[in-house]
PDB file of N, CA and C in Angstrom:
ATOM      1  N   UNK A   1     131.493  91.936  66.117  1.00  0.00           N
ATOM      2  CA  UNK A   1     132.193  92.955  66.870  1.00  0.00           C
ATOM      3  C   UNK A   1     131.227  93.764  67.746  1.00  0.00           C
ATOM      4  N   UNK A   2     130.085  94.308  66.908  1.00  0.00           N
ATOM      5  CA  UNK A   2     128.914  94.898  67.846  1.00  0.00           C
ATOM      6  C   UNK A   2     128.485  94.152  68.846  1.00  0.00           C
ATOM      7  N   UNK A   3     128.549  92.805  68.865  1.00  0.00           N
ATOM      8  CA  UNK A   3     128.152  92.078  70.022  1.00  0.00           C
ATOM      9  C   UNK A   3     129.016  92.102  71.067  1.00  0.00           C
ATOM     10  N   UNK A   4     130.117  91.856  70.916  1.00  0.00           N
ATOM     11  CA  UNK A   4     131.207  91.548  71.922  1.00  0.00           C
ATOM     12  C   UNK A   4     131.013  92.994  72.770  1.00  0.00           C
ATOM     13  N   UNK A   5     131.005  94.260  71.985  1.00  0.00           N
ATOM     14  CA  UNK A   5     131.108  95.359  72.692  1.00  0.00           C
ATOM     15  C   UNK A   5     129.818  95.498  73.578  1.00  0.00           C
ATOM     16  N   UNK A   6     128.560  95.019  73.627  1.00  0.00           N
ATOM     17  CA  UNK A   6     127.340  95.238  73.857  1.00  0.00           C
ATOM     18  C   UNK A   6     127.618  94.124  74.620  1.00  0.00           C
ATOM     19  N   UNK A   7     128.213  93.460  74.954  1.00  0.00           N
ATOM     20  CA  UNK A   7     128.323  91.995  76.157  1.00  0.00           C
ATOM     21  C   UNK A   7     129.150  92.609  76.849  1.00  0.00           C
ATOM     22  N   UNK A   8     130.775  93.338  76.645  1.00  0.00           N
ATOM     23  CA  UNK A   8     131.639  94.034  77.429  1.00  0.00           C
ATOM     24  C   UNK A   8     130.891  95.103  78.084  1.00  0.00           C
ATOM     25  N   UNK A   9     130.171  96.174  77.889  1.00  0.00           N
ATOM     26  CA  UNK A   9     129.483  96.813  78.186  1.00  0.00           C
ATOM     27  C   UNK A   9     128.429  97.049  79.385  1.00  0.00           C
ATOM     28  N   UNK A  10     127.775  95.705  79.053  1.00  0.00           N
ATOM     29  CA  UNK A  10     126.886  94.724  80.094  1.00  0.00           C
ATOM     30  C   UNK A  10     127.400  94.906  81.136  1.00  0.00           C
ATOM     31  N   UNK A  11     128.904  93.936  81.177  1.00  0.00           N
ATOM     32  CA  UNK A  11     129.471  92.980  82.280  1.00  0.00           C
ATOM     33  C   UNK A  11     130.098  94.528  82.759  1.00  0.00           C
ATOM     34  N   UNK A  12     130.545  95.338  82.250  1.00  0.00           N
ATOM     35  CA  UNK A  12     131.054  96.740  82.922  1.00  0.00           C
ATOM     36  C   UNK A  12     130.160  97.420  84.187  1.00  0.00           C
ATOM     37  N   UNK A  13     129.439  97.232  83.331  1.00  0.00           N
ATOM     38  CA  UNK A  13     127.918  98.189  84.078  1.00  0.00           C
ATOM     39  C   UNK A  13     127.162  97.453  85.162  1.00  0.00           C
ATOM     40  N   UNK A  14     127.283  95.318  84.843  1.00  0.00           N
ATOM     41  CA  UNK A  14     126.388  94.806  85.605  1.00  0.00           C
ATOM     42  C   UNK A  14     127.648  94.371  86.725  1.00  0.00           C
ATOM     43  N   UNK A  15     129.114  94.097  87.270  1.00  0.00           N
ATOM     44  CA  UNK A  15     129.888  93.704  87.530  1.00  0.00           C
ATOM     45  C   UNK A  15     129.854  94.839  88.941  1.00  0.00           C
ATOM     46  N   UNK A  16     130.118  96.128  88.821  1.00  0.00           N
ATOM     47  CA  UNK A  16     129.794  96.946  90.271  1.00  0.00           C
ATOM     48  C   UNK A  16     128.620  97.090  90.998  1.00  0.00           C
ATOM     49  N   UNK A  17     127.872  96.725  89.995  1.00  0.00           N
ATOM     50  CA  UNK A  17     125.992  96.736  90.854  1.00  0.00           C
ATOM     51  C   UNK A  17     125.909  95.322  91.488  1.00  0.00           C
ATOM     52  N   UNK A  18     126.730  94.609  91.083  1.00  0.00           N
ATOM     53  CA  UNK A  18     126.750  93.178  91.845  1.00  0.00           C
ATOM     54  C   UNK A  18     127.314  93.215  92.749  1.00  0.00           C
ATOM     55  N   UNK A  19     128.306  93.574  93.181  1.00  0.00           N
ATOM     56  CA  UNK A  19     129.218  93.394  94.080  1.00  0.00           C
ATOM     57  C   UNK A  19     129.171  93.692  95.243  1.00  0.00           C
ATOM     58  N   UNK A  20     128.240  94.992  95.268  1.00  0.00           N
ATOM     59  CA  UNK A  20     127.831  95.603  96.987  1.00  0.00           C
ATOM     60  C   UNK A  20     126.417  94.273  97.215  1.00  0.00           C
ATOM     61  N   UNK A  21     125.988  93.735  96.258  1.00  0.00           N
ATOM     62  CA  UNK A  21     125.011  93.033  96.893  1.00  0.00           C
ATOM     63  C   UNK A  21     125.080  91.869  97.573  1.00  0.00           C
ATOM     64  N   UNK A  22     126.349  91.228  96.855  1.00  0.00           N
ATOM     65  CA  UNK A  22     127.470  90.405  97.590  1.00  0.00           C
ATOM     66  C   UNK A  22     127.754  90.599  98.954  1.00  0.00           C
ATOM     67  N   UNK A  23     128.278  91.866  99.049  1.00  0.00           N
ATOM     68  CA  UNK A  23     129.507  92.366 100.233  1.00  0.00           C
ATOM     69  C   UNK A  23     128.121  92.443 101.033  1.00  0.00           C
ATOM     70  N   UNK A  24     127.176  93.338 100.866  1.00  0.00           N
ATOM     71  CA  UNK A  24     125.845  93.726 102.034  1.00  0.00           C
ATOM     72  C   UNK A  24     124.902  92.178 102.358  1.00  0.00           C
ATOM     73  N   UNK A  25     125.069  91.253 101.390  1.00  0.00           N
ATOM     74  CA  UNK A  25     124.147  89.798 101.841  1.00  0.00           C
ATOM     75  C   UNK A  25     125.029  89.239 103.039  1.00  0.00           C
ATOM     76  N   UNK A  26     126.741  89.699 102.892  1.00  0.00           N
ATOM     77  CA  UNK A  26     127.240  88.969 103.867  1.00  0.00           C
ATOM     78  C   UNK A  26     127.589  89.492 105.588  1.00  0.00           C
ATOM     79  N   UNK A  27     127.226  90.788 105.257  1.00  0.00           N
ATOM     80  CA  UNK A  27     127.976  91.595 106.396  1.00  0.00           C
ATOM     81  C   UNK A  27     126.337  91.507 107.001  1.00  0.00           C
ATOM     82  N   UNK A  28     126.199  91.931 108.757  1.00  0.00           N
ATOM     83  CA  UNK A  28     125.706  92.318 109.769  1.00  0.00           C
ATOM     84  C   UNK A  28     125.873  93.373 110.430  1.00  0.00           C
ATOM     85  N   UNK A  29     124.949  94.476 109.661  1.00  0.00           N
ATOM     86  CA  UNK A  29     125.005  95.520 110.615  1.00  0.00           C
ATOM     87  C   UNK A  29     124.094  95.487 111.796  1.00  0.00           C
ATOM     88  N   UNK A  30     124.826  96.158 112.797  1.00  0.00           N
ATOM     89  CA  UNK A  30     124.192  96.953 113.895  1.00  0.00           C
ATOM     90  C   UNK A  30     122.774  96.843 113.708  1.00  0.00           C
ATOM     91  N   UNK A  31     121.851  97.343 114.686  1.00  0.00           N
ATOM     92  CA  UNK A  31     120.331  97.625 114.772  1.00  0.00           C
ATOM     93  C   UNK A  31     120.377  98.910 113.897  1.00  0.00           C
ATOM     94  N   UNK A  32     121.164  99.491 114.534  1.00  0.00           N
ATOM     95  CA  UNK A  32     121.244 101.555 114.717  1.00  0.00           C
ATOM     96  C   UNK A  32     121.353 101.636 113.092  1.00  0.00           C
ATOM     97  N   UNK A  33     121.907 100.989 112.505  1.00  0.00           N
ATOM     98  CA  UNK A  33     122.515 101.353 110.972  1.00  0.00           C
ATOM     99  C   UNK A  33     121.416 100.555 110.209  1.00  0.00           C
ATOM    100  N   UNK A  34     121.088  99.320 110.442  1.00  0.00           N
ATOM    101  CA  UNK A  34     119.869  99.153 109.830  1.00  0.00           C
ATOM    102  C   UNK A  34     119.028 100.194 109.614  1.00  0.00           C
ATOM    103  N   UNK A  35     118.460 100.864 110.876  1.00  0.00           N
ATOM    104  CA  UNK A  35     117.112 101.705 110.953  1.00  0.00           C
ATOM    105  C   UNK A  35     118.013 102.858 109.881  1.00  0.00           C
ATOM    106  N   UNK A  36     118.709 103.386 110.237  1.00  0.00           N
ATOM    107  CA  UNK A  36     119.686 104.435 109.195  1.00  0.00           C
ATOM    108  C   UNK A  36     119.150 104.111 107.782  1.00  0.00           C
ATOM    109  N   UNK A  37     120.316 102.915 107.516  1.00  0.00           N
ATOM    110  CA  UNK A  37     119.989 102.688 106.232  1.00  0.00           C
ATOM    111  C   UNK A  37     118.298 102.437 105.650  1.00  0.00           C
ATOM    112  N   UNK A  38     117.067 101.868 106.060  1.00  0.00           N
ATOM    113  CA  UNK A  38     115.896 101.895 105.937  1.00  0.00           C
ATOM    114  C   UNK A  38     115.427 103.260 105.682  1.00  0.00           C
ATOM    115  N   UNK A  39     116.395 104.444 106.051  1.00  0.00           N
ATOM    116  CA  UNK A  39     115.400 105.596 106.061  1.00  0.00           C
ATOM    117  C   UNK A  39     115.795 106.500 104.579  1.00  0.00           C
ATOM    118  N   UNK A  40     117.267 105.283 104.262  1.00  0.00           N
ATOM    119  CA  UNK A  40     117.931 106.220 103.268  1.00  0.00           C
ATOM    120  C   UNK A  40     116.952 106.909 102.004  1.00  0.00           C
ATOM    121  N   UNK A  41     115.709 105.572 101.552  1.00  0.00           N
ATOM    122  CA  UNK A  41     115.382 105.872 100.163  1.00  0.00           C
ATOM    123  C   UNK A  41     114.022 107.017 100.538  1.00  0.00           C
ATOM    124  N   UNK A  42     113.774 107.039 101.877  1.00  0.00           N
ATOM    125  CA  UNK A  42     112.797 107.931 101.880  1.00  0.00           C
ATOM    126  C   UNK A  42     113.214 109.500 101.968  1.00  0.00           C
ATOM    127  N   UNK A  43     114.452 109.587 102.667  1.00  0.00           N
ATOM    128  CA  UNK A  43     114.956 110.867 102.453  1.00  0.00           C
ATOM    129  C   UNK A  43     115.113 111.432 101.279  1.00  0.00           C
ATOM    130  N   UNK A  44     115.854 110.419 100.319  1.00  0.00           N
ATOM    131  CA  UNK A  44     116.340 110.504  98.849  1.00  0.00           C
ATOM    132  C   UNK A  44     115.316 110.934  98.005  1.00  0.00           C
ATOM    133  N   UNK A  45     113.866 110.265  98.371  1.00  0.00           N
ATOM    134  CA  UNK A  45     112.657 110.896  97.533  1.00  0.00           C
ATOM    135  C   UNK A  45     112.237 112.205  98.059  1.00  0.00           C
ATOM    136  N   UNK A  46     112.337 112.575  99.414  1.00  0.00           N
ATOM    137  CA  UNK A  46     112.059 113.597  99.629  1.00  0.00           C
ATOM    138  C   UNK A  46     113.154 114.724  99.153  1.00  0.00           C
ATOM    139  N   UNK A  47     114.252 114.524  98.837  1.00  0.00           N
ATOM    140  CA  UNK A  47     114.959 115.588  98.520  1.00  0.00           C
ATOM    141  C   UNK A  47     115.232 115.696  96.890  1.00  0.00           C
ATOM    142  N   UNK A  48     114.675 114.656  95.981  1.00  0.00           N
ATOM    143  CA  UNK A  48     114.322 114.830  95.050  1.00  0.00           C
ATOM    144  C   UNK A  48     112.732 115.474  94.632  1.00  0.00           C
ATOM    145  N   UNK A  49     111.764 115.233  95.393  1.00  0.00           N
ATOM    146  CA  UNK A  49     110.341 116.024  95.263  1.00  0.00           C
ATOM    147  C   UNK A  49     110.465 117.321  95.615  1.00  0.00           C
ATOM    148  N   UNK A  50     110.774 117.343  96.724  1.00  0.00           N
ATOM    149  CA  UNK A  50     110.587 118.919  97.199  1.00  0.00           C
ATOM    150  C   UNK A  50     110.940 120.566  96.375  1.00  0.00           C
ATOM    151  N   UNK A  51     111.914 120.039  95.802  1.00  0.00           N
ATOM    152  CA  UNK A  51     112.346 121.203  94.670  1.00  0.00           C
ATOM    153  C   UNK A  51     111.290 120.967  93.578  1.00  0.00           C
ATOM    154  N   UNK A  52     110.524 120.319  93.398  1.00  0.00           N
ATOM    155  CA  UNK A  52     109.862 120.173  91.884  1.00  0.00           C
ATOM    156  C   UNK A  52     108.316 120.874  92.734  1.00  0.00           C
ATOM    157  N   UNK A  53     107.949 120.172  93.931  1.00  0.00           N
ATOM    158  CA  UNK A  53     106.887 120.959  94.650  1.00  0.00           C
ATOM    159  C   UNK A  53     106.832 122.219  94.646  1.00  0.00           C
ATOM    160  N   UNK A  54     107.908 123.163  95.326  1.00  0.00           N
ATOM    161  CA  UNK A  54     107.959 124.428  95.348  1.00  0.00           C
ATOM    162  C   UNK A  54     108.464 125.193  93.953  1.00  0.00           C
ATOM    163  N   UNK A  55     108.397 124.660  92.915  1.00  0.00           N
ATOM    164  CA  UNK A  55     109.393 125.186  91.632  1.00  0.00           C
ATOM    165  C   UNK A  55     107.564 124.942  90.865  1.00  0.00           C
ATOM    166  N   UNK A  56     106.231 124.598  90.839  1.00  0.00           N
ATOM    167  CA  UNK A  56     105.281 123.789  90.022  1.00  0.00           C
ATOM    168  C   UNK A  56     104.581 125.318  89.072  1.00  0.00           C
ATOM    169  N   UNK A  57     104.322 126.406  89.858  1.00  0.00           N
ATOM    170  CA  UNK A  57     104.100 127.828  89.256  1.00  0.00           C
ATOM    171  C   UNK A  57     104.935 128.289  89.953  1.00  0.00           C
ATOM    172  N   UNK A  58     105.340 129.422  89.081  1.00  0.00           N
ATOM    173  CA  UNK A  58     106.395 130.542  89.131  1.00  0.00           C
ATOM    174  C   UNK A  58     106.180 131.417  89.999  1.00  0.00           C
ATOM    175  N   UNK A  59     106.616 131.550  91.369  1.00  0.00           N
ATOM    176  CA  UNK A  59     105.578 132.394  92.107  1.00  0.00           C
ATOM    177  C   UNK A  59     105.245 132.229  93.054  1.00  0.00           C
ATOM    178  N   UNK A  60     104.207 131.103  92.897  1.00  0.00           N
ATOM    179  CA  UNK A  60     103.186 130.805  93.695  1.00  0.00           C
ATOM    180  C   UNK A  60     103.847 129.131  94.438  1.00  0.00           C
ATOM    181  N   UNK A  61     104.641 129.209  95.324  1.00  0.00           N
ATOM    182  CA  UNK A  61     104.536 127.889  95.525  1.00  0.00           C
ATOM    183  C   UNK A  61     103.699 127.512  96.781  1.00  0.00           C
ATOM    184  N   UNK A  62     102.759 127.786  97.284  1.00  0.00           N
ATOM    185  CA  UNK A  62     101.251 126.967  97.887  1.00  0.00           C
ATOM    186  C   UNK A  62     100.662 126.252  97.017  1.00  0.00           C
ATOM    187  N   UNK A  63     100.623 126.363  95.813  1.00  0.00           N
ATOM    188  CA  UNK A  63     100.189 125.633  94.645  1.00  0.00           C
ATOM    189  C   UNK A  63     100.739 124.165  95.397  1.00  0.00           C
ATOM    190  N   UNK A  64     102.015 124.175  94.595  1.00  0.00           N
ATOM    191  CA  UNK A  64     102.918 122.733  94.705  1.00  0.00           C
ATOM    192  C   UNK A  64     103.082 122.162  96.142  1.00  0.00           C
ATOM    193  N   UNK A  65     102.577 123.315  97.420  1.00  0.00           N
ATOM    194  CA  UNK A  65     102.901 122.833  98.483  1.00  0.00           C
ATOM    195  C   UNK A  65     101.371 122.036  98.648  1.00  0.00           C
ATOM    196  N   UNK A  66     100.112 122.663  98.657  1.00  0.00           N
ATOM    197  CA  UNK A  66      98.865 121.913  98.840  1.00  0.00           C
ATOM    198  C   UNK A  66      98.968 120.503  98.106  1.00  0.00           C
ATOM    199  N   UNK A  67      99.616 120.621  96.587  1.00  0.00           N
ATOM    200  CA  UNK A  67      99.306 119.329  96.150  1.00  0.00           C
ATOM    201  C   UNK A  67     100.223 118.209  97.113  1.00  0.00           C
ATOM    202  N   UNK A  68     101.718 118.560  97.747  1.00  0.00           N
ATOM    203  CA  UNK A  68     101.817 117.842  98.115  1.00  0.00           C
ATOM    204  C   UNK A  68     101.277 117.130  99.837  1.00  0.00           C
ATOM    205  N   UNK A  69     100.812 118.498 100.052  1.00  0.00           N
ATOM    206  CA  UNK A  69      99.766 117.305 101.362  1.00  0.00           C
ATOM    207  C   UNK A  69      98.704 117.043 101.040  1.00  0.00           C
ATOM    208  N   UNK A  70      98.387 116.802  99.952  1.00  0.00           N
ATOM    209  CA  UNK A  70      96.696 116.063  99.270  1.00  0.00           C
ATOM    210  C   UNK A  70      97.879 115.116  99.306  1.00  0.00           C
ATOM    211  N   UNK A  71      98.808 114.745  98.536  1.00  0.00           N
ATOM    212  CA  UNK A  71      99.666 113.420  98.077  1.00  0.00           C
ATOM    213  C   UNK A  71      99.885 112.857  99.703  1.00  0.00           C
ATOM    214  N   UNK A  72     100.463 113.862 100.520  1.00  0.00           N
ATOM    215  CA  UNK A  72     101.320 112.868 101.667  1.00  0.00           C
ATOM    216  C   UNK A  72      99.387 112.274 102.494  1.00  0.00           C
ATOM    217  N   UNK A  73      98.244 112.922 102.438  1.00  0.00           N
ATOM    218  CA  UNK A  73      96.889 112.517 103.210  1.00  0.00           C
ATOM    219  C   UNK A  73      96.747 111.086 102.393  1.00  0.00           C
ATOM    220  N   UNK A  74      96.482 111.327 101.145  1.00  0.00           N
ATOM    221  CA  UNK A  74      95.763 110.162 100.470  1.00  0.00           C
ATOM    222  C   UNK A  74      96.845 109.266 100.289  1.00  0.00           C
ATOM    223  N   UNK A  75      98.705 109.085 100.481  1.00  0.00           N
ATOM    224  CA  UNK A  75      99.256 108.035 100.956  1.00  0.00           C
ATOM    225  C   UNK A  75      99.021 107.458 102.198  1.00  0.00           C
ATOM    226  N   UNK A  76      98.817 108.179 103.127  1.00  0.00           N
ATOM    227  CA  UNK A  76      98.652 107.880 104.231  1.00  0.00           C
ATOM    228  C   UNK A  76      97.409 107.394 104.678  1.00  0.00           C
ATOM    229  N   UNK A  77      96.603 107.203 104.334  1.00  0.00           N
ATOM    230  CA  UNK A  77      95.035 106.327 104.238  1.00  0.00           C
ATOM    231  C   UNK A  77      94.806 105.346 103.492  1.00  0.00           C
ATOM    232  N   UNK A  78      96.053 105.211 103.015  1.00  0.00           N
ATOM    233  CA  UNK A  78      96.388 103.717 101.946  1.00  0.00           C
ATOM    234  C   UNK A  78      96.218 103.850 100.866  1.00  0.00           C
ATOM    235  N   UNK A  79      95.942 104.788  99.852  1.00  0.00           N
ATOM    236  CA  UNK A  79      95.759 104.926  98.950  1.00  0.00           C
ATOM    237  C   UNK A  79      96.699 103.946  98.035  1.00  0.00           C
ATOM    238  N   UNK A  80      96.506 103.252  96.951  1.00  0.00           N
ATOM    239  CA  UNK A  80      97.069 103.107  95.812  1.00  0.00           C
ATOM    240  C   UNK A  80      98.368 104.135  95.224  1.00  0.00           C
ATOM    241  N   UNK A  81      99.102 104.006  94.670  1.00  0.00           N
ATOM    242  CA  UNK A  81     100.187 105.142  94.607  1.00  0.00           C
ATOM    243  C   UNK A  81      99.698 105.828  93.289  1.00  0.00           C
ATOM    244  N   UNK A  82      99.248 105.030  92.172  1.00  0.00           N
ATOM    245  CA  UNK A  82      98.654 105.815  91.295  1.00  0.00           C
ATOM    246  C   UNK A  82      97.745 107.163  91.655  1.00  0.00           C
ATOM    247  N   UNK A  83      96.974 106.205  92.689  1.00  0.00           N
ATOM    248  CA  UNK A  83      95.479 107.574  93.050  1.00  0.00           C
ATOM    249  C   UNK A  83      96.094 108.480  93.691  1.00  0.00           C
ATOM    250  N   UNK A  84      96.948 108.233  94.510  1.00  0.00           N
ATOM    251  CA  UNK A  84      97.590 109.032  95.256  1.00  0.00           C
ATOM    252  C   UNK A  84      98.170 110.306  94.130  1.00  0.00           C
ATOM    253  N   UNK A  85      98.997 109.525  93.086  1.00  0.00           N
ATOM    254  CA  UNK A  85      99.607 110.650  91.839  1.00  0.00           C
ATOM    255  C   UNK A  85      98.685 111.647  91.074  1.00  0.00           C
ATOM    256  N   UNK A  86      97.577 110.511  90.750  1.00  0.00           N
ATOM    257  CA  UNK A  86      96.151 111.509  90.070  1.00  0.00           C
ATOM    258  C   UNK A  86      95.362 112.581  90.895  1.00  0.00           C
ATOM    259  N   UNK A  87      95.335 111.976  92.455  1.00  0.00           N
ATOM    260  CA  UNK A  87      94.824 113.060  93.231  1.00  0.00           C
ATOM    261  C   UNK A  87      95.718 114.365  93.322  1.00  0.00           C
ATOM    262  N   UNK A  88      97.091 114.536  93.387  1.00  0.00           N
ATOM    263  CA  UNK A  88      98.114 115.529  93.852  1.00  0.00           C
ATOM    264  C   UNK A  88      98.085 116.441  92.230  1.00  0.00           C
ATOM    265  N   UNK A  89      97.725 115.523  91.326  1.00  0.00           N
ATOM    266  CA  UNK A  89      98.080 116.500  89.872  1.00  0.00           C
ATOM    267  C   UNK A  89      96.509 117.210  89.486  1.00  0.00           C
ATOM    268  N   UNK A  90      95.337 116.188  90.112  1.00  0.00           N
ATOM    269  CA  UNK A  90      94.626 117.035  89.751  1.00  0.00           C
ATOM    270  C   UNK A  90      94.046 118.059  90.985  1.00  0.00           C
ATOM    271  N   UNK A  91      94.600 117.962  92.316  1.00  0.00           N
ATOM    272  CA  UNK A  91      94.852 119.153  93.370  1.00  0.00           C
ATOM    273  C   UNK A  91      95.443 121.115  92.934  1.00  0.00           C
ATOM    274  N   UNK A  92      97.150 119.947  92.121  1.00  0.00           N
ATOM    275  CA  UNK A  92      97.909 121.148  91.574  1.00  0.00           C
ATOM    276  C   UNK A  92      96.760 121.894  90.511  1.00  0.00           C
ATOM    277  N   UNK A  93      96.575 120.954  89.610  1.00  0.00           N
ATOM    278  CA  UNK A  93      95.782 121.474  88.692  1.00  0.00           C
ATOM    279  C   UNK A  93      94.827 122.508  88.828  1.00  0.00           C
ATOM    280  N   UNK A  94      94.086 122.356  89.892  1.00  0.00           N
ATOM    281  CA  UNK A  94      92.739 123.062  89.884  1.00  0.00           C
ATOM    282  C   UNK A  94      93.232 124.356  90.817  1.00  0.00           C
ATOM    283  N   UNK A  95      94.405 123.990  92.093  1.00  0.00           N
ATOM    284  CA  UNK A  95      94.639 125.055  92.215  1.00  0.00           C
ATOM    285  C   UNK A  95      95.574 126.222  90.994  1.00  0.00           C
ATOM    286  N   UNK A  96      96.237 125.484  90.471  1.00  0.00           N
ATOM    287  CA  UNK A  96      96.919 126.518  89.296  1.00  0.00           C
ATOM    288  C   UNK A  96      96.243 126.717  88.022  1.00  0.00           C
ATOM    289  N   UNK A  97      94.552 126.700  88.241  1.00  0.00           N
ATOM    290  CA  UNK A  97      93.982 127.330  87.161  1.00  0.00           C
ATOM    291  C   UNK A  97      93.253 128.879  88.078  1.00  0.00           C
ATOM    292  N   UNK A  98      93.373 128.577  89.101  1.00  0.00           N
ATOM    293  CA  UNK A  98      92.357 129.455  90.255  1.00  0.00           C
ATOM    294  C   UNK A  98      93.287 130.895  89.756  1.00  0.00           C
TER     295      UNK A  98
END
């Protein structure tokens, strides 16, 4: 019985995540909506970071704002995304011991 429910479950959850990938392999968008859609996941991260940047000390948000242009410099020179993460935390860091 635990199985059947843990297979129903699956097919619930995996059955709508399939389906736009279906419908989007077959359709042709536009140029204009391509470039759109390409920009979607970068907006999406930016509007998930930005509140955690300015929220990092209570107060003080230059803290969270410096770390994040140490993060956006050392992405942008190619950094690795890790180094990029270790550089921005230990940026925040040293400024939120100052």
């Amino acid at each position: 019985m635990i199985v059947a429910i843990i297979i129903g479950m699956s097919l619930v959850t995996m059955i709508p995540r399939m389906i736009p990938a279906y419908i989007v392999d077959k359709v042709h968008f536009p140029d204009w909506a391509n470039r759109w859609l390409n920009a979607v996941p970068y907006a999406a991260l930016g509007a998930l970071i930005f509140p955690g940047i300015m929220s990092v000390k209570a107060g003080e948000p230059h803290v969270g704002i410096i770390g994040g242009v140490v993060a956006i410099i050392l992405g942008y020179i190619g950094l690795n995304v890790i180094l990029v993460v270790i550089g921005a935390i230990i940026t925040v860091f040293l400024f939120a011991i100052i």
